[in-house]
C-alpha atoms as a PDB file:
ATOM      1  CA  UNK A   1     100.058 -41.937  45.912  1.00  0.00           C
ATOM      2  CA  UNK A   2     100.821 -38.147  46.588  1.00  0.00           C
ATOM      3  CA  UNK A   3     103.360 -37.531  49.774  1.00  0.00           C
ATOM      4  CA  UNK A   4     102.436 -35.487  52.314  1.00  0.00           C
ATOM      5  CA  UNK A   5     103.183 -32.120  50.684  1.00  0.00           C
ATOM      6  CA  UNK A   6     101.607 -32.849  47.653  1.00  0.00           C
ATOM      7  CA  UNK A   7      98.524 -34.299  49.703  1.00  0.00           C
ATOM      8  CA  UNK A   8      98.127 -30.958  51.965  1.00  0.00           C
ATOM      9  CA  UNK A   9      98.145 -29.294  49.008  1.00  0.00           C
ATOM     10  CA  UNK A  10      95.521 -31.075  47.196  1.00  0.00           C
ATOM     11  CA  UNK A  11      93.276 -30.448  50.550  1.00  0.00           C
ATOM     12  CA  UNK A  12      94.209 -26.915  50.556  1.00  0.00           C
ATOM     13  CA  UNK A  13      93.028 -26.498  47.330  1.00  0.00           C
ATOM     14  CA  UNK A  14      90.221 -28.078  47.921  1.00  0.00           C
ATOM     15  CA  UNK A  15      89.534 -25.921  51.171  1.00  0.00           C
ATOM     16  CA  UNK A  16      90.076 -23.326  49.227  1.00  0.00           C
ATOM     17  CA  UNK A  17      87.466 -23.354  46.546  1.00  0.00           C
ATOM     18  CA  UNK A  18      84.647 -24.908  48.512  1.00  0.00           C
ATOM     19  CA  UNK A  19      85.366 -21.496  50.681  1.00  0.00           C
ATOM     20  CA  UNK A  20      85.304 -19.838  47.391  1.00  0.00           C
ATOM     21  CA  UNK A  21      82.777 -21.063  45.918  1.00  0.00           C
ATOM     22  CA  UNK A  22      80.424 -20.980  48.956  1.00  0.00           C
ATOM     23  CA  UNK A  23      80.531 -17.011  49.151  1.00  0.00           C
ATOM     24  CA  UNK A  24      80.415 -16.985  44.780  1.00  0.00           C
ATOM     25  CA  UNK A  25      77.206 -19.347  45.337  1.00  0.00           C
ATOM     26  CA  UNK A  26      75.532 -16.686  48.286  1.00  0.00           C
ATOM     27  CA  UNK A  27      76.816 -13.706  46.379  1.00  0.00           C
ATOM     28  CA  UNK A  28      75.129 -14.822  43.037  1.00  0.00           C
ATOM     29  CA  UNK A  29      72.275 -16.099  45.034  1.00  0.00           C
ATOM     30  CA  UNK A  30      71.891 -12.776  47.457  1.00  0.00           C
ATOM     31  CA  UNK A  31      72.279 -10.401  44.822  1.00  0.00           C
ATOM     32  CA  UNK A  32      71.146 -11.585  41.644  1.00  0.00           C
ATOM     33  CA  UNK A  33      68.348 -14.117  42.005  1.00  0.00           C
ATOM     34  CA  UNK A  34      66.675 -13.035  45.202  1.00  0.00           C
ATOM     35  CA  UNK A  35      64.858  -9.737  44.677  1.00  0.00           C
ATOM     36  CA  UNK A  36      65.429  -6.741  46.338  1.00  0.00           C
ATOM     37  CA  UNK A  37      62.038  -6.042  48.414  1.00  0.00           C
ATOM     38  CA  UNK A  38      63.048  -2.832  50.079  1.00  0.00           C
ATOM     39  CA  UNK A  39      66.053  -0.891  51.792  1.00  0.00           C
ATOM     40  CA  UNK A  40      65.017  -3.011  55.221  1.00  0.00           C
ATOM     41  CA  UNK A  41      65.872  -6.708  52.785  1.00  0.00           C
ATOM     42  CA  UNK A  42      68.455  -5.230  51.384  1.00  0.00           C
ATOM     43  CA  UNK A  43      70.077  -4.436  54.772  1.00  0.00           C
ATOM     44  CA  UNK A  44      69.352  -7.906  55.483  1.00  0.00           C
ATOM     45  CA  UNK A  45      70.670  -9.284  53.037  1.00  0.00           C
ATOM     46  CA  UNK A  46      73.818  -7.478  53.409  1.00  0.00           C
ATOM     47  CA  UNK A  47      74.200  -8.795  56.905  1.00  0.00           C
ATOM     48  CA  UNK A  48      73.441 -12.034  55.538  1.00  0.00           C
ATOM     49  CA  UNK A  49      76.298 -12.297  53.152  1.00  0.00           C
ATOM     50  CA  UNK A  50      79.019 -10.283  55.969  1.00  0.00           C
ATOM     51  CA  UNK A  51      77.631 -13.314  58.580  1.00  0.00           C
ATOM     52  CA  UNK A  52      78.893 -15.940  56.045  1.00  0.00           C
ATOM     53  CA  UNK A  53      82.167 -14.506  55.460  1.00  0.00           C
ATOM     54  CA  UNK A  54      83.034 -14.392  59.295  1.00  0.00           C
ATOM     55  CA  UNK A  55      81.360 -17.549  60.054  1.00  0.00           C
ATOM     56  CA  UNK A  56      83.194 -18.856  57.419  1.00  0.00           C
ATOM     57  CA  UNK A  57      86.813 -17.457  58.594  1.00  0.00           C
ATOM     58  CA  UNK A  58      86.117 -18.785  62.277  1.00  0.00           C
ATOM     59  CA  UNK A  59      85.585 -22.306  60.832  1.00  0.00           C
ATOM     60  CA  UNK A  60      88.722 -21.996  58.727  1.00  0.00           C
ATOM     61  CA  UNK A  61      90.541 -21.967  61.987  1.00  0.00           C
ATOM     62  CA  UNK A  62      89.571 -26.082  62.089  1.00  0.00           C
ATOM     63  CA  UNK A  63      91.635 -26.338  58.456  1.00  0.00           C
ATOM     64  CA  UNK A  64      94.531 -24.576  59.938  1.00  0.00           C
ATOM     65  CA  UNK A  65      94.754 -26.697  62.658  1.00  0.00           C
ATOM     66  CA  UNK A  66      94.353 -29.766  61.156  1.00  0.00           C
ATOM     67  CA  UNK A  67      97.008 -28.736  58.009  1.00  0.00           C
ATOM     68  CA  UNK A  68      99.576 -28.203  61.466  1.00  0.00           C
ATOM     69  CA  UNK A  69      98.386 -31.559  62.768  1.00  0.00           C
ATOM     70  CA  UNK A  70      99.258 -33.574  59.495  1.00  0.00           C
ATOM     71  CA  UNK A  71     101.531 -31.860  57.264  1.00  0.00           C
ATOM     72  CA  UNK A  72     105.216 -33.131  57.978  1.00  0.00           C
ATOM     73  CA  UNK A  73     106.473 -30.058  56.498  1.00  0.00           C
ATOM     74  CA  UNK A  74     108.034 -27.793  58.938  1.00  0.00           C
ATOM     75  CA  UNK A  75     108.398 -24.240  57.494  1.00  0.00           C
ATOM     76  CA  UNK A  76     104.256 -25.378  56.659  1.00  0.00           C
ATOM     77  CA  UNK A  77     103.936 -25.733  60.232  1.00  0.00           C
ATOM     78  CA  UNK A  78     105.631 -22.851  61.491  1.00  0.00           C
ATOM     79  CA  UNK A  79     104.160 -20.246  59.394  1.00  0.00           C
ATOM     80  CA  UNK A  80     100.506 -21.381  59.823  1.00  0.00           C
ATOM     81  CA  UNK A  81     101.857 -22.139  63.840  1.00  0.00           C
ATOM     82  CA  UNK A  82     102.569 -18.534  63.816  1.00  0.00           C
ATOM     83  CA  UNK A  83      99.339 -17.421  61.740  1.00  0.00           C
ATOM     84  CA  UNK A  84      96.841 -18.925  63.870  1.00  0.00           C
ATOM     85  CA  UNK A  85      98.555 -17.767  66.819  1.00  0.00           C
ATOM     86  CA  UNK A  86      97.472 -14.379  65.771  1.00  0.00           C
ATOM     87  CA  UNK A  87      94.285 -15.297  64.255  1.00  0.00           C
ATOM     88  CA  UNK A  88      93.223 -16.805  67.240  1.00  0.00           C
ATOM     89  CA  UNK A  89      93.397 -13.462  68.947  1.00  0.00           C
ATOM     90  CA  UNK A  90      90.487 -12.569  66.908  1.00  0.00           C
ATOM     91  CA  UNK A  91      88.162 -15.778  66.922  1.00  0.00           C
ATOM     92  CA  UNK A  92      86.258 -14.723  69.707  1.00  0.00           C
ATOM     93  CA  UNK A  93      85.304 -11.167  68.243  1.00  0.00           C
ATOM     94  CA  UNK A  94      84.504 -12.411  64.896  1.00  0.00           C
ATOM     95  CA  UNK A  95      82.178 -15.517  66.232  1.00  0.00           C
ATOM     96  CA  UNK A  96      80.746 -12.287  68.469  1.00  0.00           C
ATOM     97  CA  UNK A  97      80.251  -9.722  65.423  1.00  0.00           C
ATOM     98  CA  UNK A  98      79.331 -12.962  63.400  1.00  0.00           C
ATOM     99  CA  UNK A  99      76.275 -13.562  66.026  1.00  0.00           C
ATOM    100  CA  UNK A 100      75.256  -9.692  66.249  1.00  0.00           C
ATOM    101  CA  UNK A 101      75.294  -9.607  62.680  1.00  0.00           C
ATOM    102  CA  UNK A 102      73.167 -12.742  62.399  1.00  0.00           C
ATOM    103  CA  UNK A 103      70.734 -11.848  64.848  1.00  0.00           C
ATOM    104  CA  UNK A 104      70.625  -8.712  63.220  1.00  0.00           C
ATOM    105  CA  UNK A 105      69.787 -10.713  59.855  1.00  0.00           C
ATOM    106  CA  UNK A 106      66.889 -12.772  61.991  1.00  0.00           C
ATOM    107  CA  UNK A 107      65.397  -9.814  63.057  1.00  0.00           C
ATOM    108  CA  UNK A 108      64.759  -7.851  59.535  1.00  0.00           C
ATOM    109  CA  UNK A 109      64.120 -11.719  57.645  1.00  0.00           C
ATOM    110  CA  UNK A 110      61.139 -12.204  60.608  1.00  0.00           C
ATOM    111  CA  UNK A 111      59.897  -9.032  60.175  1.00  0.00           C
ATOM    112  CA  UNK A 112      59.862  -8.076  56.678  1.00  0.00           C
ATOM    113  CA  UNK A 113      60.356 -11.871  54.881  1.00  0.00           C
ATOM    114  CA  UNK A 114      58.216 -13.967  57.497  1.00  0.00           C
ATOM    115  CA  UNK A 115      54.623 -12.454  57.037  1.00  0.00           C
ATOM    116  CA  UNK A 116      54.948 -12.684  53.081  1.00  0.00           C
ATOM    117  CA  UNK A 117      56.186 -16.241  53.315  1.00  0.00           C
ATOM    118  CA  UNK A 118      55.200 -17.551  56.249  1.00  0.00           C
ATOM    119  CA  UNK A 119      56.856 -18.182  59.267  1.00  0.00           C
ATOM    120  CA  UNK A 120      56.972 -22.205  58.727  1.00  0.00           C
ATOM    121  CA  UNK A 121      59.065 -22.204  55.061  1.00  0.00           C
ATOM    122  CA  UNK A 122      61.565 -24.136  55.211  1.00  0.00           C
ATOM    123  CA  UNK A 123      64.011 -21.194  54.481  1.00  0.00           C
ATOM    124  CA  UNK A 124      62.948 -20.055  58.167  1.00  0.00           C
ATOM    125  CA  UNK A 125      62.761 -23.486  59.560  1.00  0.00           C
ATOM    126  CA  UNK A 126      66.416 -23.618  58.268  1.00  0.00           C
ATOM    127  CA  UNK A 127      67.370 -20.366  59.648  1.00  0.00           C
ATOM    128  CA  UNK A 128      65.307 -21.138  63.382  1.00  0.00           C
ATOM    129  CA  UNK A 129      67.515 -24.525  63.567  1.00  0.00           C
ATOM    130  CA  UNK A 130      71.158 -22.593  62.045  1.00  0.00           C
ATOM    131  CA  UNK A 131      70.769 -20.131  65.059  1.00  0.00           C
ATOM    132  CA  UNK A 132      69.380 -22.661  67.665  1.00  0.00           C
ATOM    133  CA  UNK A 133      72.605 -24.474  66.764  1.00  0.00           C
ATOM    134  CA  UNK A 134      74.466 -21.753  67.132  1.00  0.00           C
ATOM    135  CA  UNK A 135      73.913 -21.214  70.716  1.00  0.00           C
ATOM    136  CA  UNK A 136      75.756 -24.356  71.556  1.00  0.00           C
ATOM    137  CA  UNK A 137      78.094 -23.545  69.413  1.00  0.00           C
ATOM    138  CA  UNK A 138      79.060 -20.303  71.139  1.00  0.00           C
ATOM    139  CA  UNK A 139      78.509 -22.264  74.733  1.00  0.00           C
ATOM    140  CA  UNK A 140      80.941 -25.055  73.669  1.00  0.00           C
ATOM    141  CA  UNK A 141      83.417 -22.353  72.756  1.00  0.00           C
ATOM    142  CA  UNK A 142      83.146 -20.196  75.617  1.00  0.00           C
ATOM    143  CA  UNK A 143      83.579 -23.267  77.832  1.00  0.00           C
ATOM    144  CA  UNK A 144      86.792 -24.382  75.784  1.00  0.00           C
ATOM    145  CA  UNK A 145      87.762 -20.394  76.265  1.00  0.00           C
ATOM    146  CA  UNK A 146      88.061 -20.968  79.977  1.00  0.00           C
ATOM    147  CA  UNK A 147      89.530 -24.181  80.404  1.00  0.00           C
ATOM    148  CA  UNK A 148      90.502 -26.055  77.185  1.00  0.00           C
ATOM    149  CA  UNK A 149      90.388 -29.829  77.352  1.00  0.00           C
ATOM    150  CA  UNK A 150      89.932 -32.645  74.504  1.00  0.00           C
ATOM    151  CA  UNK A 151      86.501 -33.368  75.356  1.00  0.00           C
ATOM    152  CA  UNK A 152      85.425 -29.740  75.086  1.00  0.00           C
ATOM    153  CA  UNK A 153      87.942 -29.200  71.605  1.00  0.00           C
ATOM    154  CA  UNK A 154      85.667 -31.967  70.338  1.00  0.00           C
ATOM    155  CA  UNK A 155      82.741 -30.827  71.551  1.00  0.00           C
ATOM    156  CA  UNK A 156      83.234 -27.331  70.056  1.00  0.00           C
ATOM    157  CA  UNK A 157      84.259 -28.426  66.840  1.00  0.00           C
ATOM    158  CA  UNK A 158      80.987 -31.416  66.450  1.00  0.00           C
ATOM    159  CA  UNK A 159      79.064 -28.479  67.187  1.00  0.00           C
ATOM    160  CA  UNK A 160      80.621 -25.940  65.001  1.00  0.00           C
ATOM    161  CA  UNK A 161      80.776 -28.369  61.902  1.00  0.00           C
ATOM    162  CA  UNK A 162      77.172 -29.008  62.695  1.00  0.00           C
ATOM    163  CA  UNK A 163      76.089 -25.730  62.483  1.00  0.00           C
ATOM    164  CA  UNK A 164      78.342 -25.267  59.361  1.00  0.00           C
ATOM    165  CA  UNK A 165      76.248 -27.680  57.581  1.00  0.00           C
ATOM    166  CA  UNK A 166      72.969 -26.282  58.845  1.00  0.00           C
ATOM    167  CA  UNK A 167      74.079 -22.926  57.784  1.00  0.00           C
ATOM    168  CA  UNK A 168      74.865 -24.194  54.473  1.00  0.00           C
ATOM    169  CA  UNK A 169      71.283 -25.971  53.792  1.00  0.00           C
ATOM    170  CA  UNK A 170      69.593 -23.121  54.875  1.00  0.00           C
ATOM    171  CA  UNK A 171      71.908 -20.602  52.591  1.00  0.00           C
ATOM    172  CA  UNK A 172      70.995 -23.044  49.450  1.00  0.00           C
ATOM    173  CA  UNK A 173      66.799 -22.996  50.143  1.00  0.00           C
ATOM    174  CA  UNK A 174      65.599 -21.158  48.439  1.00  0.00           C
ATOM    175  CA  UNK A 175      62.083 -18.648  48.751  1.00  0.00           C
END
């Protein structure tokens, strides 16, 4: 049975190259096997892959945290104690430029994508419930913003992972 260092490591690893391989997986999927329609998609789809990359930081945060929570290491905890106290400084505006960015995305996929596909394929249905979860997601932190508590930690976090896997499904549907 690995100790604790050996353990954290193992996760980080693992953290590491799902991260990884989730923006290899949108980048191959963005850029190679979805075609490029016009300027307006392409635009799109550039928003598209800069939305995962800074939804994808902001839920990193929850790793960080949790590496701090179990590692018994303490030069592990200070330096990521000491990380994330800067990084947090920046959570808000990323989950912010993350949102405009997304909405942004919406707008050109339901103007240009939605008439040729329809506006009931699953890849929108996907993308309707992603953002629809997002709202909470953004309420639940902007409540734990102004008063933090455990109820609303949790509550931030169900929501976030929630949307997190909603993003995900409707990143891997394909047209």
């Amino acid at each position: 049975m690995p100790d604790n260092k050996e353990g954290c490591s193992i996760y980080h690893r693992l953290w590491t190259f799902i991260n990884v391989f989730l923006i290899i997986i949108s980048i191959i999927y963005i850029w190679i096997f979805r075609p490029h329609d016009g300027s307006l998609v392409v635009v799109g789809q550039i928003l598209a892959q800069v939305g995962i990359i800074l939804f994808l930081i902001n839920i990193n945060m929850y790793f960080i945290f949790l590496v701090i929570r179990k590692t018994s290491v303490r030069q592990v905890k200070i330096r990521l104690a000491k990380f994330s106290r800067h990084f947090m400084k920046w959570h808000i505006p990323i989950a912010i430029w993350g949102t405009v960015v997304i909405v942004g995305h919406a707008i050109i996929n339901l103007t240009q994508i939605g008439p040729l596909i329809g506006f009931t394929h699953l890849k929108l249905l996907t993308g309707y419930l992603a953002f629809a979860m997002l709202c909470p997601t953004l309420f639940a932190g902007w409540l734990r913003h102004k008063k933090a508590s455990g109820f609303r930690r949790k509550f931030h976090l169900t929501t976030a992972m929630t949307f997190l896997g909603i993003f995900v499904i409707h990143m891997i549907v394909l047209i």
